[in-house]
N, C-alpha and C. Protein backbone atom coordinates (compact mmCIF):
# COMPACT_ATOMS: atom_id res chain seq x y z
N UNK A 1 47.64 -113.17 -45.21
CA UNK A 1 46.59 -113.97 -45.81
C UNK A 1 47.04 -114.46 -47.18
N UNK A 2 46.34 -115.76 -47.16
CA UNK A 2 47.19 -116.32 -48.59
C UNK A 2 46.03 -116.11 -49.68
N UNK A 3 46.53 -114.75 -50.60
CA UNK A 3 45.60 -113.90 -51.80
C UNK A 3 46.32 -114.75 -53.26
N UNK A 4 45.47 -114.84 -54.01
CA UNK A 4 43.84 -114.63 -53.96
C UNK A 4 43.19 -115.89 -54.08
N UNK A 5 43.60 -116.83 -53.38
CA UNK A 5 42.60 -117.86 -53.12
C UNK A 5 41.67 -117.47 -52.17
N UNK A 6 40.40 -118.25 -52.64
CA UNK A 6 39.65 -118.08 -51.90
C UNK A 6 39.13 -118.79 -50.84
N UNK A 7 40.28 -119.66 -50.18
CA UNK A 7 40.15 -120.33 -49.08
C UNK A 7 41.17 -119.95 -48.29
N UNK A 8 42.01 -119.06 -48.42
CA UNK A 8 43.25 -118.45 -47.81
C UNK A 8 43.18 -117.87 -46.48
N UNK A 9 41.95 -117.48 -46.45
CA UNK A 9 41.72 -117.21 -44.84
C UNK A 9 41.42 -118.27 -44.00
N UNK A 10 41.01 -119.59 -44.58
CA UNK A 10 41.05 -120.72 -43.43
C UNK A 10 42.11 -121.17 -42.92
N UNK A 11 42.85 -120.91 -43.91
CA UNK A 11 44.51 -121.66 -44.21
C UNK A 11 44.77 -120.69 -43.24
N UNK A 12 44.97 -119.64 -43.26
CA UNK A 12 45.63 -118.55 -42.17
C UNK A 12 45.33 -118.39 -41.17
N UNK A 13 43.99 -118.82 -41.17
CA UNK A 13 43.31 -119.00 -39.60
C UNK A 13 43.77 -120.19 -38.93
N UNK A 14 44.05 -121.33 -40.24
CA UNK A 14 44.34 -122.71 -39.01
C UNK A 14 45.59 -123.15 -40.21
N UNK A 15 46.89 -122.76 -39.58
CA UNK A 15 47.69 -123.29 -40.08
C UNK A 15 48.20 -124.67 -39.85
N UNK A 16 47.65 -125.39 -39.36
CA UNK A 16 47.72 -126.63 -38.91
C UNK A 16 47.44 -127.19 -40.38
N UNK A 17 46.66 -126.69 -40.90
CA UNK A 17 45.59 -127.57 -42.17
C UNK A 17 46.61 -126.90 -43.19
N UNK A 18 46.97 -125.59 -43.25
CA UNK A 18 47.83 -125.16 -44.37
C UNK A 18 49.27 -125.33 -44.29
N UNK A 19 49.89 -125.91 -43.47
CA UNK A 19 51.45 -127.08 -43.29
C UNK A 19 51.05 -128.44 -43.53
N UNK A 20 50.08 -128.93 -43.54
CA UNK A 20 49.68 -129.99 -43.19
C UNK A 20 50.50 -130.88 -41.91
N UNK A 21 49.59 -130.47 -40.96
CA UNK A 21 50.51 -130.26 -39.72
C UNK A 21 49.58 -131.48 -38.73
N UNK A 22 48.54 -131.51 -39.41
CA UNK A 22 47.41 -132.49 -39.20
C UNK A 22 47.52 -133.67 -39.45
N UNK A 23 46.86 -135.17 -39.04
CA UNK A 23 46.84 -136.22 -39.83
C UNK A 23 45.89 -136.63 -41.04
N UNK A 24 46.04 -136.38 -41.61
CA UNK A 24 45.28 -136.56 -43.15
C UNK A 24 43.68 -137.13 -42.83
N UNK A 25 42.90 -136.16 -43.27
CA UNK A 25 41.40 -136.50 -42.92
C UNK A 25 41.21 -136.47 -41.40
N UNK A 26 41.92 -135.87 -40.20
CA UNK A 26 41.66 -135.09 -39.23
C UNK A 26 40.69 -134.03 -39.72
N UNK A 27 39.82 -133.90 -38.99
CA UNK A 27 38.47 -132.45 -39.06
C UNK A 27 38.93 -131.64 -38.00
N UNK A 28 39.16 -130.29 -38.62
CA UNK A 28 39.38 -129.20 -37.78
C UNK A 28 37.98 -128.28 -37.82
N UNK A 29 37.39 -127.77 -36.87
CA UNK A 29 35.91 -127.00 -36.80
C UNK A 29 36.53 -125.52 -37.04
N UNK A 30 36.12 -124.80 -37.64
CA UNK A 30 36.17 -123.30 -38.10
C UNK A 30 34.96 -122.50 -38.47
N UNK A 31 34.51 -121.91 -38.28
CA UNK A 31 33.10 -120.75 -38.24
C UNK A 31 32.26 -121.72 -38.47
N UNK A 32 31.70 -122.62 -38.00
CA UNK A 32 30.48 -124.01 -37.77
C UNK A 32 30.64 -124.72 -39.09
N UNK A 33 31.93 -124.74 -39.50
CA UNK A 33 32.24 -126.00 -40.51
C UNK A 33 33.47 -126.72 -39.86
N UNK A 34 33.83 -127.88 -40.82
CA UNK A 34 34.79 -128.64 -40.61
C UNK A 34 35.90 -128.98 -41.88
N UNK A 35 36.44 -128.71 -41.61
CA UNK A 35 37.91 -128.87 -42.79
C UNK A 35 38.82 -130.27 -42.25
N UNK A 36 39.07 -130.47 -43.45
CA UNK A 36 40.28 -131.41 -43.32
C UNK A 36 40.99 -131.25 -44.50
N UNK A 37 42.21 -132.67 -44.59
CA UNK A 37 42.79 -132.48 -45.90
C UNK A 37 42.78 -134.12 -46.17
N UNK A 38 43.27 -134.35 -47.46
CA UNK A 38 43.07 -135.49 -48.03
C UNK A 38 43.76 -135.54 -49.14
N UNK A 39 45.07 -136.80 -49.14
CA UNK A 39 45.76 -136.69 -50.75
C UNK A 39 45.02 -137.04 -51.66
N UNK A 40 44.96 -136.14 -52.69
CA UNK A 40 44.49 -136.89 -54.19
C UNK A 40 45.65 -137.50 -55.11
N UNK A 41 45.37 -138.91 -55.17
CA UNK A 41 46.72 -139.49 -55.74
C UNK A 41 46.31 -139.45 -57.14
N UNK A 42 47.12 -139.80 -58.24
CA UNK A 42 46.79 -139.30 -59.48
C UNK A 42 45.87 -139.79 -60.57
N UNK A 43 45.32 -141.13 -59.96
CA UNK A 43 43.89 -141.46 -60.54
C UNK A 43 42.52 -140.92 -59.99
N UNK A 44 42.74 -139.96 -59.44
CA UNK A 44 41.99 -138.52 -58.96
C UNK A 44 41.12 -139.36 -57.83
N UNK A 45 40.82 -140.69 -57.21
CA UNK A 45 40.09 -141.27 -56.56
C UNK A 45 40.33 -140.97 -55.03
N UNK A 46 39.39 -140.43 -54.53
CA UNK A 46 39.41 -140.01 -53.07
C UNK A 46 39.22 -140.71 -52.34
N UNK A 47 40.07 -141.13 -51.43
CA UNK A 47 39.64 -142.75 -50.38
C UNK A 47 39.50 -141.74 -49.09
N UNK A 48 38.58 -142.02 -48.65
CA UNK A 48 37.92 -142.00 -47.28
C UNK A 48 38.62 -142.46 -45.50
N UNK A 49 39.47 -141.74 -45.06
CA UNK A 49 39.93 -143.23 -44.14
C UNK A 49 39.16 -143.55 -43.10
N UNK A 50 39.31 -144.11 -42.06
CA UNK A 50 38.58 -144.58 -41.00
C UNK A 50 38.11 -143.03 -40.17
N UNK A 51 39.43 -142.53 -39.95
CA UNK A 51 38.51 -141.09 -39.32
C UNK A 51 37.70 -140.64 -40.02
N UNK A 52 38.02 -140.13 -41.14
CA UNK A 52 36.76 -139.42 -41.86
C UNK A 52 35.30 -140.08 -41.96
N UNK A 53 35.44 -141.70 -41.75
CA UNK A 53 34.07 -142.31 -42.74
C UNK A 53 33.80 -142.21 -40.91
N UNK A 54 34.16 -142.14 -39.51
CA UNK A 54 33.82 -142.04 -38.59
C UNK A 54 33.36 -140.62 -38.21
N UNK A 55 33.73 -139.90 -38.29
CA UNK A 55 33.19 -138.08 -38.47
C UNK A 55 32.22 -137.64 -38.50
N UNK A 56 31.50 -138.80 -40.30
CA UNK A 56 30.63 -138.60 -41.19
C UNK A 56 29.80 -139.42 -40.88
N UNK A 57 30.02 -140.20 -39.49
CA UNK A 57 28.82 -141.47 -39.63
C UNK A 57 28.89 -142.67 -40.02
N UNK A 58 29.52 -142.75 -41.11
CA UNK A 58 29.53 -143.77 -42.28
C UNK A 58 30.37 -145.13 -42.58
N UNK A 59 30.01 -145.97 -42.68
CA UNK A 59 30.66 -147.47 -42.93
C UNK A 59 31.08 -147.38 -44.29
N UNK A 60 31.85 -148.44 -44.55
CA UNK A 60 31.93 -148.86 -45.87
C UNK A 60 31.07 -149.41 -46.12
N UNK A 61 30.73 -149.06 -47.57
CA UNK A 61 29.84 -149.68 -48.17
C UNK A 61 28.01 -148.44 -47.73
N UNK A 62 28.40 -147.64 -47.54
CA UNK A 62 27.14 -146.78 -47.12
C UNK A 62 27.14 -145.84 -48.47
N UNK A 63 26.22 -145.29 -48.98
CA UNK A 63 26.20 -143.92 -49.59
C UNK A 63 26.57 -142.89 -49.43
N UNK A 64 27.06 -142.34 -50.13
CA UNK A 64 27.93 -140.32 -49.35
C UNK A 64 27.30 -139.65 -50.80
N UNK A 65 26.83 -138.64 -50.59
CA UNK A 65 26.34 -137.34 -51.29
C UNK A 65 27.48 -136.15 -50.91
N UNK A 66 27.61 -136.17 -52.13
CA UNK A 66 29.04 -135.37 -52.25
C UNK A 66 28.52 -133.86 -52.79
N UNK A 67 28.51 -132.93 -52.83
CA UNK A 67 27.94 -131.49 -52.98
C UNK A 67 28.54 -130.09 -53.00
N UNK A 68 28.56 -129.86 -54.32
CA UNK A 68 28.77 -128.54 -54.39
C UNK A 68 28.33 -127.27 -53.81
N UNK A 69 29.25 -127.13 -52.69
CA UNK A 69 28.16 -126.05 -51.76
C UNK A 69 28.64 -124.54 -52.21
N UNK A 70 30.04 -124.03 -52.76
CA UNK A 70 30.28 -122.90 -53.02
C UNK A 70 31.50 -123.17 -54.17
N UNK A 71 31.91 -122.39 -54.78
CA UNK A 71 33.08 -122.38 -55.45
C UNK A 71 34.87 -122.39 -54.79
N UNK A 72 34.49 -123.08 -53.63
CA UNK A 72 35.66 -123.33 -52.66
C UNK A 72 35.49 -124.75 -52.47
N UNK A 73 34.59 -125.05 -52.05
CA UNK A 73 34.64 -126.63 -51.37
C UNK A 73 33.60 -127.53 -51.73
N UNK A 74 33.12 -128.67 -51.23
CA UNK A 74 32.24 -129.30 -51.89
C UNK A 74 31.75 -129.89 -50.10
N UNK A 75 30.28 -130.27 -50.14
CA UNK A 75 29.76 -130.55 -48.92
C UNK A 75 29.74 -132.32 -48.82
N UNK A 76 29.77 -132.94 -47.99
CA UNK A 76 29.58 -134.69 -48.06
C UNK A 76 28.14 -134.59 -47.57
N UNK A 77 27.38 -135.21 -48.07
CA UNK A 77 26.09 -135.16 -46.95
C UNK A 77 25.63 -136.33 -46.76
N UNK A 78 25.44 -136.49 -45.36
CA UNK A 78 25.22 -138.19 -45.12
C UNK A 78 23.74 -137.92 -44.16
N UNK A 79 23.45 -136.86 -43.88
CA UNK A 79 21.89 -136.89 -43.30
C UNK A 79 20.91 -136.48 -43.59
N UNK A 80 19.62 -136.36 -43.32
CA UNK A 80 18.61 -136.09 -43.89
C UNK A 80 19.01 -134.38 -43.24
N UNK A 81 18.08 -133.02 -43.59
CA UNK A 81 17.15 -133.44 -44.80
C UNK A 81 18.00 -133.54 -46.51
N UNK A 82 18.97 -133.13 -46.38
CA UNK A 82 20.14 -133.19 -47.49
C UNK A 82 19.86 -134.37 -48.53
N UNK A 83 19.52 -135.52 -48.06
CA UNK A 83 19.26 -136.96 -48.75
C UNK A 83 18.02 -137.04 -49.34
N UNK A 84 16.95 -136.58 -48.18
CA UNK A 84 15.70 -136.53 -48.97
C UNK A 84 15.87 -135.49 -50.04
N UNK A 85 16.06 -134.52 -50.05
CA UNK A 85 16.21 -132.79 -51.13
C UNK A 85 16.58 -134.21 -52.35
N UNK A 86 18.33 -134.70 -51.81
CA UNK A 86 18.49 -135.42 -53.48
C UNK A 86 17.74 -136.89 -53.83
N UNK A 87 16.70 -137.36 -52.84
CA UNK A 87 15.90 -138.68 -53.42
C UNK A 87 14.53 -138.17 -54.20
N UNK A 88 14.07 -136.99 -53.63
CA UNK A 88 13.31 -135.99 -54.99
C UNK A 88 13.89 -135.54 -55.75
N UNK A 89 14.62 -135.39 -56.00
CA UNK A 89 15.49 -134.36 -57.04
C UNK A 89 14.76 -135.23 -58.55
N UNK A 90 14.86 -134.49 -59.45
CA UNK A 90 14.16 -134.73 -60.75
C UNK A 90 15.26 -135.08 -61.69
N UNK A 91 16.45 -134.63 -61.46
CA UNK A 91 17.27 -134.83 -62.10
C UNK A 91 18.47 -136.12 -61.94
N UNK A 92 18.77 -136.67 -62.44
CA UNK A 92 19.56 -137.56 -62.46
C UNK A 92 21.12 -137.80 -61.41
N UNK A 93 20.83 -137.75 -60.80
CA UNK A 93 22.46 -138.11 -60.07
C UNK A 93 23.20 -139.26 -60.11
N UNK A 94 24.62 -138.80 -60.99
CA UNK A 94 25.56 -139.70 -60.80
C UNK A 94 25.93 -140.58 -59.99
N UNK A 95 26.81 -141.49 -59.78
CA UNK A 95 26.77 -142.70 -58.62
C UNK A 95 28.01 -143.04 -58.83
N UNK A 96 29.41 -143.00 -58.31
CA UNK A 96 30.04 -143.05 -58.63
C UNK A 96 31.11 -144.37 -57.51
């Protein structure tokens, strides 16, 4: 197991994703989530490709709610009730 990250057991569970053995933004399913990988090139901007924005539902030009779900990963959320939770939300969300 790859210690002490704390995503090291996905990686070990699906080494496909930890060689990157996959095609970039391929979704692999693991304990009722989905992983992929994705280069971050160095203006830190995350492009989306056709599989992924297909995965997720989503066209260009649609909205994605991006979400901090644990101190490992971050959630995309493109359906309700996830959307409604952030169109009440009181607080301000970025738009990026």
């Amino acid at each position: 197991m790859l210690e002490p990250s704390k995503v090291g057991h996905i990686l070990t569970d699906n080494p496909t994703l930890q060689y990157y053995q996959t095609i970039e933004g391929e979704c692999i399913k693991y304990k009722r989530q989905s992983y992929c990988w994705v280069n971050i090139p160095e203006n830190g901007i995350i492009q989306l490709n056709q599989q992924i924005l297909g995965f997720l539902n989503q066209k260009i030009g649609m909205g994605l709610l991006s979400i901090r779900s644990s101190d490992i990963a971050f959630t995309m959320g493109a359906k309700e009730p996830v959307l409604e939770k952030a169109e009440n939300c009181d607080e301000e969300i970025a738009v990026y």
